[in-house]
Protein backbone atom coordinates (compact mmCIF):
# COMPACT_ATOMS: atom_id res chain seq x y z
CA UNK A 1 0.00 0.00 0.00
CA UNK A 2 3.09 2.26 0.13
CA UNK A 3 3.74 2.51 -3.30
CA UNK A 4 0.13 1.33 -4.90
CA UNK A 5 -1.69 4.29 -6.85
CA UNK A 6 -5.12 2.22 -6.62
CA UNK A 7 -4.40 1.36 -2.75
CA UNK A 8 -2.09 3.89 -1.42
CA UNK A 9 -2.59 3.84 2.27
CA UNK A 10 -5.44 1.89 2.17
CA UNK A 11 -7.61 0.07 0.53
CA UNK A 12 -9.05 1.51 -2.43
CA UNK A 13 -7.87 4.99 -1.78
CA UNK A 14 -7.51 5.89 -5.61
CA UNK A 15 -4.41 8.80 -6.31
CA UNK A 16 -5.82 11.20 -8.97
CA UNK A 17 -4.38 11.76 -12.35
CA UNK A 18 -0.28 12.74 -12.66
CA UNK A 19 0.12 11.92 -8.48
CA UNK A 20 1.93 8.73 -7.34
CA UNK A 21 1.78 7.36 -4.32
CA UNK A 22 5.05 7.28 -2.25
CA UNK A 23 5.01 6.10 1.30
CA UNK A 24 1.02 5.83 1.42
CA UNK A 25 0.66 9.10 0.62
CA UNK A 26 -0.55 10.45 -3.08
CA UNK A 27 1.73 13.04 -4.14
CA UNK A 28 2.28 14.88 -7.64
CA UNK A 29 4.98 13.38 -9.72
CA UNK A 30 8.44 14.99 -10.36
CA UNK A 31 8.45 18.06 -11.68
CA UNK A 32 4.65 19.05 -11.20
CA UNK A 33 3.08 21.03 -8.51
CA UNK A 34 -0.37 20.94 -6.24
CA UNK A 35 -2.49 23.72 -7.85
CA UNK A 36 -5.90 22.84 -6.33
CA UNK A 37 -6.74 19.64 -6.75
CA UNK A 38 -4.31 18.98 -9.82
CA UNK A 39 -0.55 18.54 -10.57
CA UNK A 40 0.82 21.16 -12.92
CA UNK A 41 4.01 21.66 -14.74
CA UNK A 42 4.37 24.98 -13.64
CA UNK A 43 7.43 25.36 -16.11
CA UNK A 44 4.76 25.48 -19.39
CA UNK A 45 1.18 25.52 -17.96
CA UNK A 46 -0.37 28.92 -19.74
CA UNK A 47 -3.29 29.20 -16.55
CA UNK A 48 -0.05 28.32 -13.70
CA UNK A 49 3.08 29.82 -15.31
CA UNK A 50 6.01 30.05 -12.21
CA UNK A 51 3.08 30.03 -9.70
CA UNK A 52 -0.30 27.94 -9.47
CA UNK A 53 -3.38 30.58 -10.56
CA UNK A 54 -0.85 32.76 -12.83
CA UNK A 55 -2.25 32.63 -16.01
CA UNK A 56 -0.84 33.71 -19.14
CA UNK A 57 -2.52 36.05 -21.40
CA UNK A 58 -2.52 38.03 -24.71
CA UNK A 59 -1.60 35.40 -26.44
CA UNK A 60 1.58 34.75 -24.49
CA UNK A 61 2.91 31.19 -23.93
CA UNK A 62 4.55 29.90 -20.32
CA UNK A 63 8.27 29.29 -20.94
CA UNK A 64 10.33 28.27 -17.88
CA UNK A 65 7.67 29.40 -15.49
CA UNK A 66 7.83 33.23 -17.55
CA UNK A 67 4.71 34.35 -19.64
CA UNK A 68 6.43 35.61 -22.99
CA UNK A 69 5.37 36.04 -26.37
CA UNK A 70 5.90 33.16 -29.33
CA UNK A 71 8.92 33.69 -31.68
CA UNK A 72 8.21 36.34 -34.38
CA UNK A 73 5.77 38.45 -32.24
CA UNK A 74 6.30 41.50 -29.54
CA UNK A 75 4.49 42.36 -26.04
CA UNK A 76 2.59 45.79 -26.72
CA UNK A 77 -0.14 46.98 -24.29
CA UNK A 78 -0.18 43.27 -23.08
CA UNK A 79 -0.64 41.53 -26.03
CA UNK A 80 1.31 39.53 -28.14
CA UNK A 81 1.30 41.36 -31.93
CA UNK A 82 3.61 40.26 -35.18
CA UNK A 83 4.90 43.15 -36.75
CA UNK A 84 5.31 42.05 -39.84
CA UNK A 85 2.29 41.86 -40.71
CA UNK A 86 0.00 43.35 -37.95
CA UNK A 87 -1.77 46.60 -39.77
CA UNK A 88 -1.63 48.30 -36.51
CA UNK A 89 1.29 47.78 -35.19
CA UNK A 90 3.62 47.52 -38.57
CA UNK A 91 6.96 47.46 -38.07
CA UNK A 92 6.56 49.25 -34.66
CA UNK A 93 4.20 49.10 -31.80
CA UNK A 94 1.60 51.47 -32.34
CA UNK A 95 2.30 52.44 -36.38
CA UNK A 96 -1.04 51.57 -37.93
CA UNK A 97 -1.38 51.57 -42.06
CA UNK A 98 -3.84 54.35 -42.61
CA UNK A 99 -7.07 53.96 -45.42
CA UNK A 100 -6.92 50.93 -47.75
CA UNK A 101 -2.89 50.40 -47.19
CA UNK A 102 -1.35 46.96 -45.73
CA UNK A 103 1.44 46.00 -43.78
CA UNK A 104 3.90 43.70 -45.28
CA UNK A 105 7.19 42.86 -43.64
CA UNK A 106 6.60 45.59 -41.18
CA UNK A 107 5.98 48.29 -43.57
CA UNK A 108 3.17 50.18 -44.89
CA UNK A 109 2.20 49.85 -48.50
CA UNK A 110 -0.35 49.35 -51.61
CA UNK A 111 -0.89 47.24 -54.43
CA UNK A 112 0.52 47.99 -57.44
CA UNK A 113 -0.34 50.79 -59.27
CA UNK A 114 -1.05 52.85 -56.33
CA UNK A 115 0.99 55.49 -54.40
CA UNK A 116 0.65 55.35 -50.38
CA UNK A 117 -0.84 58.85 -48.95
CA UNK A 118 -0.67 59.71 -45.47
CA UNK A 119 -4.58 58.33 -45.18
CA UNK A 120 -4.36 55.53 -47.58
CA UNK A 121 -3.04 54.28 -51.31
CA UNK A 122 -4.86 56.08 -54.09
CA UNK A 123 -4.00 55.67 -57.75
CA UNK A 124 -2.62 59.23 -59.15
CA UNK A 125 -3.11 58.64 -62.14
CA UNK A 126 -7.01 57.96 -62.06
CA UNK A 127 -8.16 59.52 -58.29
CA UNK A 128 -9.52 62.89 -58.34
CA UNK A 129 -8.97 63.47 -54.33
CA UNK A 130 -5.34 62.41 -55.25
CA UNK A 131 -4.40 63.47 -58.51
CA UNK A 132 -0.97 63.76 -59.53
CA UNK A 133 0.53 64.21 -55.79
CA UNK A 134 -1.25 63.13 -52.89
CA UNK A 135 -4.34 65.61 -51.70
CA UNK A 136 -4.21 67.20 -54.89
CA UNK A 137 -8.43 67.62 -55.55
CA UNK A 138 -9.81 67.74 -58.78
CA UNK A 139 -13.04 70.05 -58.44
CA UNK A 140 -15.37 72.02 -60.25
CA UNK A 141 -16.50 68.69 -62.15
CA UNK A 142 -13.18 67.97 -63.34
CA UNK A 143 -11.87 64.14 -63.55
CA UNK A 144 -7.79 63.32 -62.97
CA UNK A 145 -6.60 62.09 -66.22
CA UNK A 146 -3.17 60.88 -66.32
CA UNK A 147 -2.36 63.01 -63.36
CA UNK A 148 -4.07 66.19 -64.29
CA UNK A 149 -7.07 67.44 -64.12
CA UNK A 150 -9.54 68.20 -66.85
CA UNK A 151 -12.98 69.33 -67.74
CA UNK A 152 -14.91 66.62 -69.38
CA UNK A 153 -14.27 65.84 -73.16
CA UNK A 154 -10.96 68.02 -72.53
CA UNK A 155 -7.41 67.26 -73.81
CA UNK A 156 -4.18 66.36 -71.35
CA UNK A 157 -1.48 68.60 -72.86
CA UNK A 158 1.85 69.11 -71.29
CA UNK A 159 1.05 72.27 -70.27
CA UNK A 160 -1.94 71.99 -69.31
CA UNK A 161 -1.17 69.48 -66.67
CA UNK A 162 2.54 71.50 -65.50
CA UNK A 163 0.34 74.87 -65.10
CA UNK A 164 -1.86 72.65 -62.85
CA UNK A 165 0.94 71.01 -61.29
CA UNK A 166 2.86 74.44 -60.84
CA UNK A 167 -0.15 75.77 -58.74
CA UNK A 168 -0.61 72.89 -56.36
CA UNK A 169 1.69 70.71 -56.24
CA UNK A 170 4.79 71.09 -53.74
CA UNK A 171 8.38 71.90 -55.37
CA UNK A 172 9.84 68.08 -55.30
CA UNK A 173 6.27 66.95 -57.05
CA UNK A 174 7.43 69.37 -60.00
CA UNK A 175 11.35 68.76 -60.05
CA UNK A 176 10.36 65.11 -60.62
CA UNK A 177 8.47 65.88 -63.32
CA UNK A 178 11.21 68.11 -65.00
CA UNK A 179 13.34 64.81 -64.39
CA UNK A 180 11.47 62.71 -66.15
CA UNK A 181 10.30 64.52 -68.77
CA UNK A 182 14.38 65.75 -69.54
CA UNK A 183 15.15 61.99 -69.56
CA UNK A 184 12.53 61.09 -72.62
CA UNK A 185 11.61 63.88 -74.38
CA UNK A 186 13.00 64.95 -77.51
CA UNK A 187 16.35 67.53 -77.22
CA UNK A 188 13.65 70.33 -79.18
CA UNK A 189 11.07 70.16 -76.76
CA UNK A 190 13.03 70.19 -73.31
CA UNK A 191 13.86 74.27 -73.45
CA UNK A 192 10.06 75.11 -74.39
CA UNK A 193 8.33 73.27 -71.96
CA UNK A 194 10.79 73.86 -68.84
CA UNK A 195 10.13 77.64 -70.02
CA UNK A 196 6.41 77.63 -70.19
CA UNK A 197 6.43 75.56 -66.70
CA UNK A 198 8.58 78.60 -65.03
CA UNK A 199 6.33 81.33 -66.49
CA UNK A 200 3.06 79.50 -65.17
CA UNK A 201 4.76 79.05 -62.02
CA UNK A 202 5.38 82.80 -61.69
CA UNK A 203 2.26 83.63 -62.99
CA UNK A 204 0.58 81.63 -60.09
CA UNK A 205 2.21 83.17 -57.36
CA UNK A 206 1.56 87.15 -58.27
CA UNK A 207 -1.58 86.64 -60.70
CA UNK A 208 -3.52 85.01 -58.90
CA UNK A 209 -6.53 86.43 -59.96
CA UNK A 210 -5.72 86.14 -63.13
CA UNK A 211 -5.92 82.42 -63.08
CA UNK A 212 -8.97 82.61 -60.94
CA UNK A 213 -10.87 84.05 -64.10
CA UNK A 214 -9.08 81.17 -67.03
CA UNK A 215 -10.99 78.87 -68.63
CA UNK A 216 -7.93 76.76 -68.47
CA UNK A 217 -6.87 75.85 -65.31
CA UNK A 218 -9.52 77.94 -62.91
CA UNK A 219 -8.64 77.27 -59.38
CA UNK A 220 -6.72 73.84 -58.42
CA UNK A 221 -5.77 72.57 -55.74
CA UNK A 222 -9.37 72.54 -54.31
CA UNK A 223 -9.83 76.25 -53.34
CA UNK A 224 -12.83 78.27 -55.39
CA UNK A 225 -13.22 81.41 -57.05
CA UNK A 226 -14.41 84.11 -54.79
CA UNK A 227 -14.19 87.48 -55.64
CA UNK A 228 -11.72 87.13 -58.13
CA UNK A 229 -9.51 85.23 -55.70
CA UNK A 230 -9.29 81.51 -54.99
CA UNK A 231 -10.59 80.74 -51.74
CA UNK A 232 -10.83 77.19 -49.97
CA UNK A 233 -13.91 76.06 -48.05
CA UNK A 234 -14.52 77.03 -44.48
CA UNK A 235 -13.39 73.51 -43.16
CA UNK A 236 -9.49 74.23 -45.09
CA UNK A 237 -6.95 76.29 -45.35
CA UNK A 238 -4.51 77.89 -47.70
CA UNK A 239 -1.44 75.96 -47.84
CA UNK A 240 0.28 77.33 -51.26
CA UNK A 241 -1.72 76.46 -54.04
CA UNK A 242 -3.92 73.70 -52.40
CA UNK A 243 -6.58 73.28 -49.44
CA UNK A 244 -5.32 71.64 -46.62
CA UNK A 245 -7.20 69.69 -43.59
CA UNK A 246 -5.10 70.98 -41.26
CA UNK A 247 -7.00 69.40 -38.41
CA UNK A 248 -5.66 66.16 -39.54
CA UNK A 249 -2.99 66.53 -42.38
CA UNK A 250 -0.29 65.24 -40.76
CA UNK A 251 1.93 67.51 -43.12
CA UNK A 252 -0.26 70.28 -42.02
CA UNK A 253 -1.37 69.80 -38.73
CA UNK A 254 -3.03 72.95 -36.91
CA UNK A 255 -0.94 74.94 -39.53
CA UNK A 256 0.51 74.93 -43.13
CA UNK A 257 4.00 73.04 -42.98
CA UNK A 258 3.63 71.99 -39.41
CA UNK A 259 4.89 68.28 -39.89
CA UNK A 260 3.87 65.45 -37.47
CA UNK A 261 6.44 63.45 -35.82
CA UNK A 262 7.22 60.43 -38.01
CA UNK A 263 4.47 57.63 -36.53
CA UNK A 264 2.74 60.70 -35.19
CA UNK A 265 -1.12 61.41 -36.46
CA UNK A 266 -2.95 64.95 -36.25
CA UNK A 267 -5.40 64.78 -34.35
CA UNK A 268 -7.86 68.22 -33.88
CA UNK A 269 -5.01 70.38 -35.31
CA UNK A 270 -2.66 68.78 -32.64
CA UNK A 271 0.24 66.31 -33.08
CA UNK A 272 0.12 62.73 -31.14
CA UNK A 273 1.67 59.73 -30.78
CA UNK A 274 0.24 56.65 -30.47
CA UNK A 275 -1.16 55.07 -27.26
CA UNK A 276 2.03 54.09 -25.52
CA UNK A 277 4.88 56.16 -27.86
CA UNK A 278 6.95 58.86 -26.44
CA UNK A 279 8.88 61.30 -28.85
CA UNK A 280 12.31 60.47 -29.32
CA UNK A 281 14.40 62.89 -31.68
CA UNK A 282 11.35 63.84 -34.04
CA UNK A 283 9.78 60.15 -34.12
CA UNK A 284 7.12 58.11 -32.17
CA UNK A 285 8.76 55.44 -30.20
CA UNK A 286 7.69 52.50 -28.26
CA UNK A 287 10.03 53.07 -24.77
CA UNK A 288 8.81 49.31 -23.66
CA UNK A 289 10.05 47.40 -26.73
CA UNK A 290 12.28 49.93 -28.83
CA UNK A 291 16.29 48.70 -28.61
CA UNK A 292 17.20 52.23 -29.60
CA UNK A 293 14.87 54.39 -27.10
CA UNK A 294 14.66 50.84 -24.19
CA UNK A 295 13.02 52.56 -21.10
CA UNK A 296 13.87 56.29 -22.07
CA UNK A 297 15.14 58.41 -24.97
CA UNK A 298 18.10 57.49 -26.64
CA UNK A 299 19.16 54.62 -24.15
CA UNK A 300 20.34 51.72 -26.59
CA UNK A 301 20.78 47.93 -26.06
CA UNK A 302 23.72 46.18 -26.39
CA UNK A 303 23.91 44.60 -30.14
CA UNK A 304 21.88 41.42 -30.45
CA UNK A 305 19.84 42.49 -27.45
CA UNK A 306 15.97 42.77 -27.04
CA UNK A 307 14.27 45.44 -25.28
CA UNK A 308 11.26 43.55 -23.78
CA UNK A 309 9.14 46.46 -21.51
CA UNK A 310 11.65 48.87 -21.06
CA UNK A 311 15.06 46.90 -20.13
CA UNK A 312 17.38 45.48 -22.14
CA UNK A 313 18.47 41.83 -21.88
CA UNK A 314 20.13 41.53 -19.05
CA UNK A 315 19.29 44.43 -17.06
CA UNK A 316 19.06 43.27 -13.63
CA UNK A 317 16.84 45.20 -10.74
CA UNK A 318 17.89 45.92 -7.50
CA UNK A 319 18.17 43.08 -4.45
CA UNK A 320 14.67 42.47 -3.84
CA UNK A 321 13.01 43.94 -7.00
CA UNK A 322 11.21 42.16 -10.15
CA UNK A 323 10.93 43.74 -13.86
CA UNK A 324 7.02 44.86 -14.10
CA UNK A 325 5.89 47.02 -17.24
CA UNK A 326 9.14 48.96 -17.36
CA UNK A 327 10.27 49.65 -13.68
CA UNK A 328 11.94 47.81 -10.66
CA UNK A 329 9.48 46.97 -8.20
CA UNK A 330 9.33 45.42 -4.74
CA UNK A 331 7.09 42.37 -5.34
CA UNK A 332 6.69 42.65 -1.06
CA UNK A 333 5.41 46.00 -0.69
CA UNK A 334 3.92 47.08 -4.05
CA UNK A 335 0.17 46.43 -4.14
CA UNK A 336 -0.54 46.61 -7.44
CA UNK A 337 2.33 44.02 -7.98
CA UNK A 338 2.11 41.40 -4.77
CA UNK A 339 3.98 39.07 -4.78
CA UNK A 340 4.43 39.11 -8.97
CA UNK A 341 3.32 41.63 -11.33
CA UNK A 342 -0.21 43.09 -12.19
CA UNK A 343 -1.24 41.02 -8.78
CA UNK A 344 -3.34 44.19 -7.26
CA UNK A 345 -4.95 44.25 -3.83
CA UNK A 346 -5.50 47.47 -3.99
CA UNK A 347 -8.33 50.19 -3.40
CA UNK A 348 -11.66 47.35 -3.98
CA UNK A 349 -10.05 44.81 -1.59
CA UNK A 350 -8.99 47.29 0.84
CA UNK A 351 -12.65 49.09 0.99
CA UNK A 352 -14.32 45.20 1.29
CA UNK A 353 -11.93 43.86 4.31
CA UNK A 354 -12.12 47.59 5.93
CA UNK A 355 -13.54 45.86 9.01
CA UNK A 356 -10.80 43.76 9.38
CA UNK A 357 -7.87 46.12 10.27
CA UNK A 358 -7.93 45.47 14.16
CA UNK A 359 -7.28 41.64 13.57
CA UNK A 360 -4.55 42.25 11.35
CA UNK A 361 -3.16 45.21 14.08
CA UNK A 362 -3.29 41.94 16.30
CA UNK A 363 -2.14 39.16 14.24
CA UNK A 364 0.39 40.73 11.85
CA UNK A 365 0.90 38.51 8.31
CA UNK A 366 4.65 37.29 7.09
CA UNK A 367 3.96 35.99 3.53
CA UNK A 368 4.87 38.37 0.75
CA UNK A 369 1.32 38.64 -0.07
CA UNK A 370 -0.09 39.20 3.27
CA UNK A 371 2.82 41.63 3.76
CA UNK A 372 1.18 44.06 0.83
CA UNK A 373 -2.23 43.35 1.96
CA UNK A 374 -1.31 44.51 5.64
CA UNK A 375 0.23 47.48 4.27
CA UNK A 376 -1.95 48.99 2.12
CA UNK A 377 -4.47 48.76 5.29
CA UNK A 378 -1.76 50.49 7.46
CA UNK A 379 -1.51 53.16 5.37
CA UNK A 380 -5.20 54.31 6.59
């Protein structure tokens, strides 16, 4: 009966599932621990990872008694996310792929054929809220046409869509064109139509009125003709040639040429990183995960080192202290964090054992846990 699982002790005394029975007794096999009334491997057991009750979540795994995250994937905000191919988090914790773009290999972009906006991919070729450059609007009924836009039944010439180009589109828009167009076209035609693009260009800038009264071009960009002047709607503003949402262009936010952090959206005119990203040297970081920024600005890891919630492999905390969402804390005193992290006894079981504070004055705990709990009640 000392050693029989089916009679261990006595007769018919049965040892549940995983125990043995070792001196009459039924006891959990090497390796596994009492949680309840079960043996678990607290080593890999997702619901009693290092401890029995501590359950892994997120879509973490238990690995050595730690709750991490599988290969290929990063903890953000407690959960488990691949940046490869996560369209919120892509490439970075917290970058999300704006409109109809995708995230592939942990960057932003669109299918072929389309050029990737700050609010989404949009063909520039066809799209008449896109057309030529991104945010260039087509209005007054006019439809983009191999970049430029046109009245219906109207011709693309070359200058045509230049003039067009020359009063909305930024400066590097235009020297690309002048690029490509000195690359292919014939020796004869380079001189007059780099000419007739720098006249229209001066033309918009101090006759503007003029312009506002052609039959040609009219006003582009999206503003209207008000008063012989181009005007944009009450929503927009001036920026150049074109109407800008400056309450969320993030290359116009709250004002024209006011340019968002990279990762950074406008949000109400105002520049903000995502949930959980601090600014580091003009771009949104992640300070839990980020090997370059790991736990504050511009503190690196060592090469071929992780930054997993603000420390660096091998950062070690003080005697005493445990690694909890970015800090050192002491696992015996910390009541959000008792005895392991995110373990709170604070404020709701505090209020609901109020009644029991002149036991504890009298019978003082000495666990770790009781240790917080008694605490948090002395502090009253």
């Amino acid at each position: 009966m000392k050693k029989d699982k089916n009679n261990c002790g006595a007769c018919r005394n049965v040892c549940k599932k995983y125990q043995s029975c070792d001196q009459g007794s039924c006891a959990c096999s090497a390796g596994l621990t009492a949680c309840g009334d079960a043996c678990r491997n607290l080593l890999t057991d997702k619901k009693n990872c290092g401890s029995c009750g501590n359950i892994c979540s997120g879509g973490s795994i238990c690995s050595a008694g730690n709750c991490v995250c599988p290969t290929g994937t990063f903890s953000y905000s407690g959960v488990c996310k691949n940046l490869l191919k996560d369209k919120n988090n892509c490439g970075t914790c917290g970058t999300v792929c704006q409109g109809n773009s995708i995230c592939s290999g942990g960057s932003c972009g669109c299918s072929s054929g389309k050029t990737l906006c700050s609010d989404g991919c949009y063909n520039l070729n066809t799209d008449s809220s896109s057309c030529g450059v991104c945010k260039f609007q087509c209005t007054g009924g006019r439809s983009c046409v191999e970049g430029a836009c046109v009245c219906p039944g109207g011709d693309v010439s070359t200058t045509v869509r230049w003039a067009a180009l020359a009063l909305g589109a930024p400066a590097h828009a235009l020297l690309a064109k002048l690029i490509a167009v000195a690359m292919s076209a014939p020796p004869w035609r380079i001189t007059t139509q780099i000419m007739g693009v720098v006249a229209t260009w001066y033309v918009s800038l101090h006759l503007q009125s003029l312009f506002c009264l052609s039959h040609v071009l009219q006003c582009t960009g999206g503003p209207t003709c008000v008063g012989r002047s181009c005007q944009c709607p009450a929503n927009q503003k001036r920026c150049g040639w074109a109407c800008m949402l400056v309450d969320r262009d993030t290359w116009n936010c709250g004002d024209c040429d006011n340019r968002c952090p990279e990762g950074a959206s406008c949000n109400a005119g105002v520049c903000k990183c995502s949930t959980g990203q601090t600014v580091c040297s003009g771009v949104c970081r992640s300070l839990e995960w980020d090997v370059s920024n790991c736990g504050t600005c511009g503190r690196a890891c060592a090469s071929g080192s992780l930054c997993t919630d603000g420390f660096c492999d091998g950062d070690v905390c003080p005697e005493g202290g445990i690694r909890c969402s970015g800090r050192c804390i002491d696992q015996n005193t910390d009541p959000f964090n008792c005895g392991r992290c995110r373990n709170n006894v604070g404020i709701l079981k505090l209020l609901s054992s109020a009644l029991t504070f002149p036991i504890l004055l009298l019978r003082r705990p000495k666990t770790k846990y009781s240790q917080c709990y008694f605490r948090i009640h002395a502090d009253l």
